[in-house]
C-alpha atoms as a PDB file:
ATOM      1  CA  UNK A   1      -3.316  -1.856 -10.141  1.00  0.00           C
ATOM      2  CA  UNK A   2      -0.984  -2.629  -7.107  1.00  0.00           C
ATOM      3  CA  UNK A   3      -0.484  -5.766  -5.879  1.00  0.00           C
ATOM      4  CA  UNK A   4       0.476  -6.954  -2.658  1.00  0.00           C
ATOM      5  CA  UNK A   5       3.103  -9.535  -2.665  1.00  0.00           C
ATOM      6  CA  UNK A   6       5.050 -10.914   0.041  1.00  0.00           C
ATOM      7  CA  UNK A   7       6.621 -14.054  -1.635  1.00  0.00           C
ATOM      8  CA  UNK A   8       8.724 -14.227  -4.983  1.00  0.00           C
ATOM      9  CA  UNK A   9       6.409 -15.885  -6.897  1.00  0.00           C
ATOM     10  CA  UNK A  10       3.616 -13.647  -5.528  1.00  0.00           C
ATOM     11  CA  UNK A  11       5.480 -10.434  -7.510  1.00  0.00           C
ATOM     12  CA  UNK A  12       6.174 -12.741 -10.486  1.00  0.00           C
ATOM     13  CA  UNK A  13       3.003 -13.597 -11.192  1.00  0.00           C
ATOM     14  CA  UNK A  14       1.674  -9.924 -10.539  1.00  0.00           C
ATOM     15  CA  UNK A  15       3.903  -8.412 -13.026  1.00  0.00           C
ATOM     16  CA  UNK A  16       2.110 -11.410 -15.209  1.00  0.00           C
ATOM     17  CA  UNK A  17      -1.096 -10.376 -15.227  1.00  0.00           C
ATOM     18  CA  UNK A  18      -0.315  -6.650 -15.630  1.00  0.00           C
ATOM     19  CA  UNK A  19      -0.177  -4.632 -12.335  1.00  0.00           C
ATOM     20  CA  UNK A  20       2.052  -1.851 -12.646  1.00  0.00           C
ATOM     21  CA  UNK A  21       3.348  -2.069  -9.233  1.00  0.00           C
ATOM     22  CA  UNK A  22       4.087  -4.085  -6.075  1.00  0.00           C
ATOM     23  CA  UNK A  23       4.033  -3.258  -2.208  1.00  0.00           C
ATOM     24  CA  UNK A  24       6.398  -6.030  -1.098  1.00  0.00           C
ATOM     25  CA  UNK A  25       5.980  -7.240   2.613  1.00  0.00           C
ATOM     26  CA  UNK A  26       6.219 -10.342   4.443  1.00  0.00           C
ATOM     27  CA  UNK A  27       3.988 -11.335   7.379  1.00  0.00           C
ATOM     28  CA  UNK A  28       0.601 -10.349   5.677  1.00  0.00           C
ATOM     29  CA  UNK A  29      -1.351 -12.574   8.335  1.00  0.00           C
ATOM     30  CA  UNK A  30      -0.776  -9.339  10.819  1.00  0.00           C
ATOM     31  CA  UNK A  31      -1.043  -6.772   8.287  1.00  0.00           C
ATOM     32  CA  UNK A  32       2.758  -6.685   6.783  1.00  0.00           C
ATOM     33  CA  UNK A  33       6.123  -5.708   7.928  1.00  0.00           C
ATOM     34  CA  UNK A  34       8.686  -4.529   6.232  1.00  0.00           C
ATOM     35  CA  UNK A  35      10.360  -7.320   4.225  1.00  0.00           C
ATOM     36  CA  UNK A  36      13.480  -8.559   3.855  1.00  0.00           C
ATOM     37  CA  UNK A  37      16.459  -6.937   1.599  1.00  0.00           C
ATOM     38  CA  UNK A  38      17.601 -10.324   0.004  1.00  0.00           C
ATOM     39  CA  UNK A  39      13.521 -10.512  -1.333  1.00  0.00           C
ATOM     40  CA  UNK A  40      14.020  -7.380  -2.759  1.00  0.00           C
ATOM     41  CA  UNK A  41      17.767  -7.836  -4.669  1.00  0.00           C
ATOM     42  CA  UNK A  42      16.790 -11.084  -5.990  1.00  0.00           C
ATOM     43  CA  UNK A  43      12.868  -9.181  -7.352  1.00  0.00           C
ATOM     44  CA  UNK A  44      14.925  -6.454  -8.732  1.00  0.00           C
ATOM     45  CA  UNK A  45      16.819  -8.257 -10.680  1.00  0.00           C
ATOM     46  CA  UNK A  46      13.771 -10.078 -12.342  1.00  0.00           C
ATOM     47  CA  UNK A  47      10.639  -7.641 -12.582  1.00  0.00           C
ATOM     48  CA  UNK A  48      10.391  -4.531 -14.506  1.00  0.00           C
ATOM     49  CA  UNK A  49       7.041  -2.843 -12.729  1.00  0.00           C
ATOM     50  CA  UNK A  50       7.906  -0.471  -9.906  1.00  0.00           C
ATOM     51  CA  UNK A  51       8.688  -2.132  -6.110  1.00  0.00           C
ATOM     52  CA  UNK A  52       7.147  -0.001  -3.367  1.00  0.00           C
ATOM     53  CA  UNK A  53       8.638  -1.769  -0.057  1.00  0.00           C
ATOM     54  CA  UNK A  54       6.647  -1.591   2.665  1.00  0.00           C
ATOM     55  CA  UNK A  55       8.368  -0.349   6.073  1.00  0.00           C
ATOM     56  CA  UNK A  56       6.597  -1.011   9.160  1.00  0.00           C
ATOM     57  CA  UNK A  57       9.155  -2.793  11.695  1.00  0.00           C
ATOM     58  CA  UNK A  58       6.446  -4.442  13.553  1.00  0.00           C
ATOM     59  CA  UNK A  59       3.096  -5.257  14.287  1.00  0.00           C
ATOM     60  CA  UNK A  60       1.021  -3.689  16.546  1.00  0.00           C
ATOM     61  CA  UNK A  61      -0.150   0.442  16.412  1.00  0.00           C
ATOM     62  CA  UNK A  62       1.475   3.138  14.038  1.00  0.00           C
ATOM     63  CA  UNK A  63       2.938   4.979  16.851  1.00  0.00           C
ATOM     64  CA  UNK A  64       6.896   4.512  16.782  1.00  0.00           C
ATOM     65  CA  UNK A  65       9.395   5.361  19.746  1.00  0.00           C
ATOM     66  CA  UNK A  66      12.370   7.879  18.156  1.00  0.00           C
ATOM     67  CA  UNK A  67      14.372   4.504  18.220  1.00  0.00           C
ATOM     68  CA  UNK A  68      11.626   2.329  15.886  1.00  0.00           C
ATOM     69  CA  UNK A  69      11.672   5.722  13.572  1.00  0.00           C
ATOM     70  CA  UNK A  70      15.468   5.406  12.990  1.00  0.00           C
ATOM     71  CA  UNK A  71      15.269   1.398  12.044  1.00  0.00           C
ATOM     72  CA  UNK A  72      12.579   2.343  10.070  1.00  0.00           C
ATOM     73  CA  UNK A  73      14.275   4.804   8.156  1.00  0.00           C
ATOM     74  CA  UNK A  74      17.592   3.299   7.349  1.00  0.00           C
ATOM     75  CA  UNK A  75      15.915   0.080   6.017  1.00  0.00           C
ATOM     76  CA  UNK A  76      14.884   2.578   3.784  1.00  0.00           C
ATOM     77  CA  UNK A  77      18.287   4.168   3.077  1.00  0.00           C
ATOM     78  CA  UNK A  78      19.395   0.555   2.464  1.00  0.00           C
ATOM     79  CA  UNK A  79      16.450  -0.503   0.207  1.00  0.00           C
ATOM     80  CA  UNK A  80      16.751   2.431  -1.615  1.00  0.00           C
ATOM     81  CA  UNK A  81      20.420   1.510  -2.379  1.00  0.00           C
ATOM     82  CA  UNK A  82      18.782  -2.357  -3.503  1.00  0.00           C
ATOM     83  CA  UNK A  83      16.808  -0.556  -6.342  1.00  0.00           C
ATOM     84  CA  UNK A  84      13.582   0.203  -4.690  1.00  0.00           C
ATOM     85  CA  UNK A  85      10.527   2.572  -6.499  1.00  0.00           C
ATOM     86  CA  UNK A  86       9.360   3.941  -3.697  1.00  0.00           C
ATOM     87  CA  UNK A  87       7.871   3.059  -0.290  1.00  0.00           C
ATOM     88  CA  UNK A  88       4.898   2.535   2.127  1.00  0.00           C
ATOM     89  CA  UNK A  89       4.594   3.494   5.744  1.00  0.00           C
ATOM     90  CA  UNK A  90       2.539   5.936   8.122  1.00  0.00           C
ATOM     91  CA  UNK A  91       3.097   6.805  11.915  1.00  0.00           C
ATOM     92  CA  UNK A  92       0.942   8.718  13.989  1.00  0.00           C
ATOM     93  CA  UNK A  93       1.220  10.209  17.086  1.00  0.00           C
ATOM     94  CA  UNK A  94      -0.397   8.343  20.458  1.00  0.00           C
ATOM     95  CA  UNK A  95      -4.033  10.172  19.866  1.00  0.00           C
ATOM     96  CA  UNK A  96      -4.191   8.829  16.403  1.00  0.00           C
ATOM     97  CA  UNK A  97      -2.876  12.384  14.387  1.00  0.00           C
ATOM     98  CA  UNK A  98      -0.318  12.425  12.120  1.00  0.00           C
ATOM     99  CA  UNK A  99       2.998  12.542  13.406  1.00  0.00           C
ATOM    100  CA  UNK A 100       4.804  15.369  11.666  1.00  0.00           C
ATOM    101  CA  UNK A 101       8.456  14.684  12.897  1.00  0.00           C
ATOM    102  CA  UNK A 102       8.117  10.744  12.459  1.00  0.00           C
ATOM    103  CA  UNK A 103       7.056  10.344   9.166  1.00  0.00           C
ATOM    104  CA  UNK A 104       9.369  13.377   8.238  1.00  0.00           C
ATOM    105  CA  UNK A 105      12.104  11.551   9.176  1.00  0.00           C
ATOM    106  CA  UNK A 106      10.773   8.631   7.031  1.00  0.00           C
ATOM    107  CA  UNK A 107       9.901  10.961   3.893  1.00  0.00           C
ATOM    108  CA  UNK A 108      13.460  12.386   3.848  1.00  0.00           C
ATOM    109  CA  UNK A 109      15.426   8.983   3.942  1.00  0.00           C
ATOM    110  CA  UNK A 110      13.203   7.952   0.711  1.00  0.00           C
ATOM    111  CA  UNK A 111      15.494  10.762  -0.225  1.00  0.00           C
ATOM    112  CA  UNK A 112      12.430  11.952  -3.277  1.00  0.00           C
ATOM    113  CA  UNK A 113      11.010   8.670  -4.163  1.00  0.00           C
ATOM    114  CA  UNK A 114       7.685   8.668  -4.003  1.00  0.00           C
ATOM    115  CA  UNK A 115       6.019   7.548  -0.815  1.00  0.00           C
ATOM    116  CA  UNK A 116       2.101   6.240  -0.301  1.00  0.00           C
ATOM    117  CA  UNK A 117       0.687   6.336   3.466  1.00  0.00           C
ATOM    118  CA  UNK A 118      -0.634   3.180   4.213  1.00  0.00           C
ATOM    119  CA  UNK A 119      -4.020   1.892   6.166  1.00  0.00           C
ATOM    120  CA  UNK A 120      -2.699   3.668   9.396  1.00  0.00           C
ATOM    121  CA  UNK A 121      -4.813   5.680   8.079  1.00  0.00           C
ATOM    122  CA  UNK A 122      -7.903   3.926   8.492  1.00  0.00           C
ATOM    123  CA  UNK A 123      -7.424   3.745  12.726  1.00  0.00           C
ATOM    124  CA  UNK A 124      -6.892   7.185  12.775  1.00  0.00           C
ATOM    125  CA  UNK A 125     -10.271   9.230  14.509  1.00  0.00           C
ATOM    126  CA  UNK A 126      -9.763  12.806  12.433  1.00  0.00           C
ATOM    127  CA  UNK A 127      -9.366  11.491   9.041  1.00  0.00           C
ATOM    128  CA  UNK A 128      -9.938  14.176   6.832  1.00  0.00           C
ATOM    129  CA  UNK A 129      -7.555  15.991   8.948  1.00  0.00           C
ATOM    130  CA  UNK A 130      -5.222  13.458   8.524  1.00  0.00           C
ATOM    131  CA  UNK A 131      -5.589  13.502   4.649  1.00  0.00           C
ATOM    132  CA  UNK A 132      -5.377  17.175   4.517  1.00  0.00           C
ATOM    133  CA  UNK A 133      -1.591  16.579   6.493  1.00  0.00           C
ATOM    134  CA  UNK A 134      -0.730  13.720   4.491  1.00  0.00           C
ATOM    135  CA  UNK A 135      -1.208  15.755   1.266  1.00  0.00           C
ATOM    136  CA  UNK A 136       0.732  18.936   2.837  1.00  0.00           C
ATOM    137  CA  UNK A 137       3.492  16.712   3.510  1.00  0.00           C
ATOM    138  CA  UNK A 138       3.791  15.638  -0.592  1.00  0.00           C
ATOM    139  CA  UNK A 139       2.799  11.657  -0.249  1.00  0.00           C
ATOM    140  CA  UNK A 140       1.587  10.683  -3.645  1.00  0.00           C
ATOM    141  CA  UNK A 141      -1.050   7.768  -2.673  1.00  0.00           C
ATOM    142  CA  UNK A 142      -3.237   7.188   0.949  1.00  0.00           C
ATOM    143  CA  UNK A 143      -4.105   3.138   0.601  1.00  0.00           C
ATOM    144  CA  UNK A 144      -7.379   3.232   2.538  1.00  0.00           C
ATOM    145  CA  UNK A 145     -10.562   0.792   2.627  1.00  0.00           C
ATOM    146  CA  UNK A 146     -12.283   4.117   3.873  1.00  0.00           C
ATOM    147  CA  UNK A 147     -12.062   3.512   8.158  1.00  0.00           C
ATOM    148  CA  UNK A 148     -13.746  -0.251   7.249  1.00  0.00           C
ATOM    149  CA  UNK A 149     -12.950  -3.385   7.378  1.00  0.00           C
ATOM    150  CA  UNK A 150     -13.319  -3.809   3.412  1.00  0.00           C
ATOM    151  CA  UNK A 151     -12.859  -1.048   0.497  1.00  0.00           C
ATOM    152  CA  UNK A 152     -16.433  -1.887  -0.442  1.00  0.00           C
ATOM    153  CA  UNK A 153     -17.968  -1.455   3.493  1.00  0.00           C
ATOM    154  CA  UNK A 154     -16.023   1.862   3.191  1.00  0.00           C
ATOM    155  CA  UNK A 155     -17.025   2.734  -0.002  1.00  0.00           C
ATOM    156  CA  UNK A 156     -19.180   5.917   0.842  1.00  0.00           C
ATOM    157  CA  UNK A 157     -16.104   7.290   2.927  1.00  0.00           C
ATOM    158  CA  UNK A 158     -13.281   6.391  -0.124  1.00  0.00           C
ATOM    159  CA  UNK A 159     -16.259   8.704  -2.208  1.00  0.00           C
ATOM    160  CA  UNK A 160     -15.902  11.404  -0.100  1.00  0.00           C
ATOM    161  CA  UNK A 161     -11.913  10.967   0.048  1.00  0.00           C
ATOM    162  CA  UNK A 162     -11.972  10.881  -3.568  1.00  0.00           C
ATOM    163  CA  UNK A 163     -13.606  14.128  -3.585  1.00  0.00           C
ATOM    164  CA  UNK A 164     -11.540  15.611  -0.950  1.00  0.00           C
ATOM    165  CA  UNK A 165      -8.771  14.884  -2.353  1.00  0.00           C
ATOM    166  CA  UNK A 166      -9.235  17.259  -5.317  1.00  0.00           C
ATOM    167  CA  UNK A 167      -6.506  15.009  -7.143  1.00  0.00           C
ATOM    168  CA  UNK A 168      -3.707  16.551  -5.091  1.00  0.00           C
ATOM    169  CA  UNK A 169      -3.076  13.050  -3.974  1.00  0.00           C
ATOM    170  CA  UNK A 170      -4.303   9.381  -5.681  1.00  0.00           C
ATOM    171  CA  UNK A 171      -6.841   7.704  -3.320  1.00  0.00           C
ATOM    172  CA  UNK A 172      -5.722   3.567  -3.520  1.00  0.00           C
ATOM    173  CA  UNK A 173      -8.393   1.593  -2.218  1.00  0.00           C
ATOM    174  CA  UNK A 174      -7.287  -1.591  -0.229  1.00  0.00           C
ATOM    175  CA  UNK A 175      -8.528  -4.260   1.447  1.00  0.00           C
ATOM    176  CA  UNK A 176     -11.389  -7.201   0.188  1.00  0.00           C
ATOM    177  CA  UNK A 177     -10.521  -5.958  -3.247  1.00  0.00           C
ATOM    178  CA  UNK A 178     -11.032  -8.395  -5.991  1.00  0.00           C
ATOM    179  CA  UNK A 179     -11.900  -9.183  -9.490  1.00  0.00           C
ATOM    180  CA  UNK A 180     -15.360  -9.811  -8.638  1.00  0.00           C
ATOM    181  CA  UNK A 181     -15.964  -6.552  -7.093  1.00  0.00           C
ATOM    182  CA  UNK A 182     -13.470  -3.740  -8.625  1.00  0.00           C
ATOM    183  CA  UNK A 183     -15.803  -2.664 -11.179  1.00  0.00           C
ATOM    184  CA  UNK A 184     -18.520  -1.902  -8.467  1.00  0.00           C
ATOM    185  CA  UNK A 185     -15.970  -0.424  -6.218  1.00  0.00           C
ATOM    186  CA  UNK A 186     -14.691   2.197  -9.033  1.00  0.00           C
ATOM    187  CA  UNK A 187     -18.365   3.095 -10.001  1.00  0.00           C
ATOM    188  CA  UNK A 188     -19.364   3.404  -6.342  1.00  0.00           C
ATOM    189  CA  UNK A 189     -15.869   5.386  -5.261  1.00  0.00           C
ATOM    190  CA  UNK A 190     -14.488   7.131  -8.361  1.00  0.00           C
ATOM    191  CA  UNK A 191     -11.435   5.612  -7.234  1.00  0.00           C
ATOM    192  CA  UNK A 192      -8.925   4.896 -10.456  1.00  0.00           C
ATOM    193  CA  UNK A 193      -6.481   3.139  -8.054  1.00  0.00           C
ATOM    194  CA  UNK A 194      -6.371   0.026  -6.554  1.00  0.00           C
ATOM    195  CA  UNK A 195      -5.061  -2.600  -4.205  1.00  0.00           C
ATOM    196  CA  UNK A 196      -5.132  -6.451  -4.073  1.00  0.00           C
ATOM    197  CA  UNK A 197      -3.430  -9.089  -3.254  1.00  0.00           C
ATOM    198  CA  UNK A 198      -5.540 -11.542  -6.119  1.00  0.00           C
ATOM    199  CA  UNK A 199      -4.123 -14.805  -4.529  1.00  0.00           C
ATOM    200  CA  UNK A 200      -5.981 -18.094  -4.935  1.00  0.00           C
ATOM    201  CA  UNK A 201      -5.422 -21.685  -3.219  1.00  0.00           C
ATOM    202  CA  UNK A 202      -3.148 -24.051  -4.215  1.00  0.00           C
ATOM    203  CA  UNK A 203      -3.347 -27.807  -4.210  1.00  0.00           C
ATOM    204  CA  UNK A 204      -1.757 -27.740  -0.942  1.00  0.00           C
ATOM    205  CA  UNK A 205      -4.047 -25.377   0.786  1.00  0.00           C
ATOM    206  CA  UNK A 206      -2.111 -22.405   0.669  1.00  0.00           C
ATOM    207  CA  UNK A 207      -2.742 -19.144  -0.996  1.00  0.00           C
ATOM    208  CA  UNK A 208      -1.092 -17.327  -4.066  1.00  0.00           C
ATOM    209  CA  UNK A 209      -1.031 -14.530  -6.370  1.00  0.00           C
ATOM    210  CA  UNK A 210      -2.892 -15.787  -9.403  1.00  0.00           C
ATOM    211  CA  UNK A 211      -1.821 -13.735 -12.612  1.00  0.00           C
ATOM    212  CA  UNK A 212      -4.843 -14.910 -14.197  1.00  0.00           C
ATOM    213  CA  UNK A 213      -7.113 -12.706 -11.076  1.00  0.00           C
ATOM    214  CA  UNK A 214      -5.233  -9.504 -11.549  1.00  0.00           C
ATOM    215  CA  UNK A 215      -5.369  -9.467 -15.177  1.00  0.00           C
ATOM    216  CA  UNK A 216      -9.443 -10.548 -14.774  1.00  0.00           C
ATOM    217  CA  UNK A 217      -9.329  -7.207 -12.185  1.00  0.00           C
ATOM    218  CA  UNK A 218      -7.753  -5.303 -14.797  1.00  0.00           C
ATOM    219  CA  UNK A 219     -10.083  -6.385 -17.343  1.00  0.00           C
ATOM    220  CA  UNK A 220     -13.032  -5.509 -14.943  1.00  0.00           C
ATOM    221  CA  UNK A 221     -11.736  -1.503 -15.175  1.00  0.00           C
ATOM    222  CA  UNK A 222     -11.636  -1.604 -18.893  1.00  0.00           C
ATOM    223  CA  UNK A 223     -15.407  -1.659 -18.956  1.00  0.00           C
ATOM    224  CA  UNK A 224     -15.320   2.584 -16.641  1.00  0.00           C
END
């Protein structure tokens, strides 16, 4: 269970209801950027689950100029420094491949920490290619909701990922994933990882990580 959080409370109340791990972001209304350092001091000093930052300077495609590559990768040198478990990114090349020199670059400044590629996958046109590459290149997780707009639209593709795969890499499934629906997405997948960002509204209209959704998701699981 990994949740996405891109507010403090969000990653307090994760840790809460028992997910094992955070992607922390800001800007999730265009798919996250990389968030700030101060987020991540202050969460370090207050969560014990693992941090994964995520480290995508801007919105827009996954194909960086040698410029965006270097920002990129020294806000990981620097988060690394602030405590961080890991991290989250993916760049590929203009035609949608994986982009061997970028995310090199990237994979080298996380200096050994573990590294998942995120839904740049899902764009991509050649994506079992693109898995086969991402696994060559020793990334431990692909997030993926299987080329779809949903994990559970994609869920035939996230099978055949999961079988792929061969468990040289974990296959997280992202996107639409709830409490309501996990259970059906790991029976329909074979997935064991997964993705969420379990928020709920609040009296004044916003949304929030409820620790009472992920630990009813992580319930859901107990019944594979």
């Amino acid at each position: 269970m990994e949740v996405c959080a891109s507010q403090y409370y969000d990653a307090l109340a994760a840790e809460e209801g028992g997910a094992q791990r955070i992607e922390l972001c800001s800007a999730l209304s265009v798919g996250g950027l990389t968030p700030s350092l101060g987020l991540l001091r202050q969460l370090r000093t207050k969560l014990s689950i693992a941090i994964f930052p995520l480290i995508r300077l801007r919105a827009g495609d996954f194909c960086y100029t040698s410029e965006e590559v270097a920002v990129m990768a020294e806000d990981i040198r620097l988060m690394r420094l602030e405590g961080a478990d890991g991290f989250v990114f993916g760049c590929l090349t203009s035609e949608g491949d994986y982009d061997a020199d970028a995310n090199a670059k990237l994979l080298e400044a996380a200096g050994g920490l573990p590294c998942t590629f995120h839904r740049a996958f899902d764009v991509a046109p050649r994506r079992a290619a693109l898995l086969s590459s991402i696994i060559e290149a020793g990334f431990v997780r692909l997030l993926t909701s299987g080329g779809a707009a949903t994990a559970l639209e994609g869920a035939e593709e996230l099978h055949e990922l999961v079988s792929l795969a061969k468990g040289r890499i974990k296959i997280q499934c992202g996107s639409g994933v709830m409490a309501d629906n996990i259970l059906s997405l790991a029976q329909k997948t074979g997935a064991r990882c997964f993705h969420g960002s379990f928020r709920r509204p609040l009296a004044d209209g916003s949304l929030a990580t409820s620790a009472k959704e992920v630990a009813r998701a992580r319930e859901q699981l107990l019944f594979l």
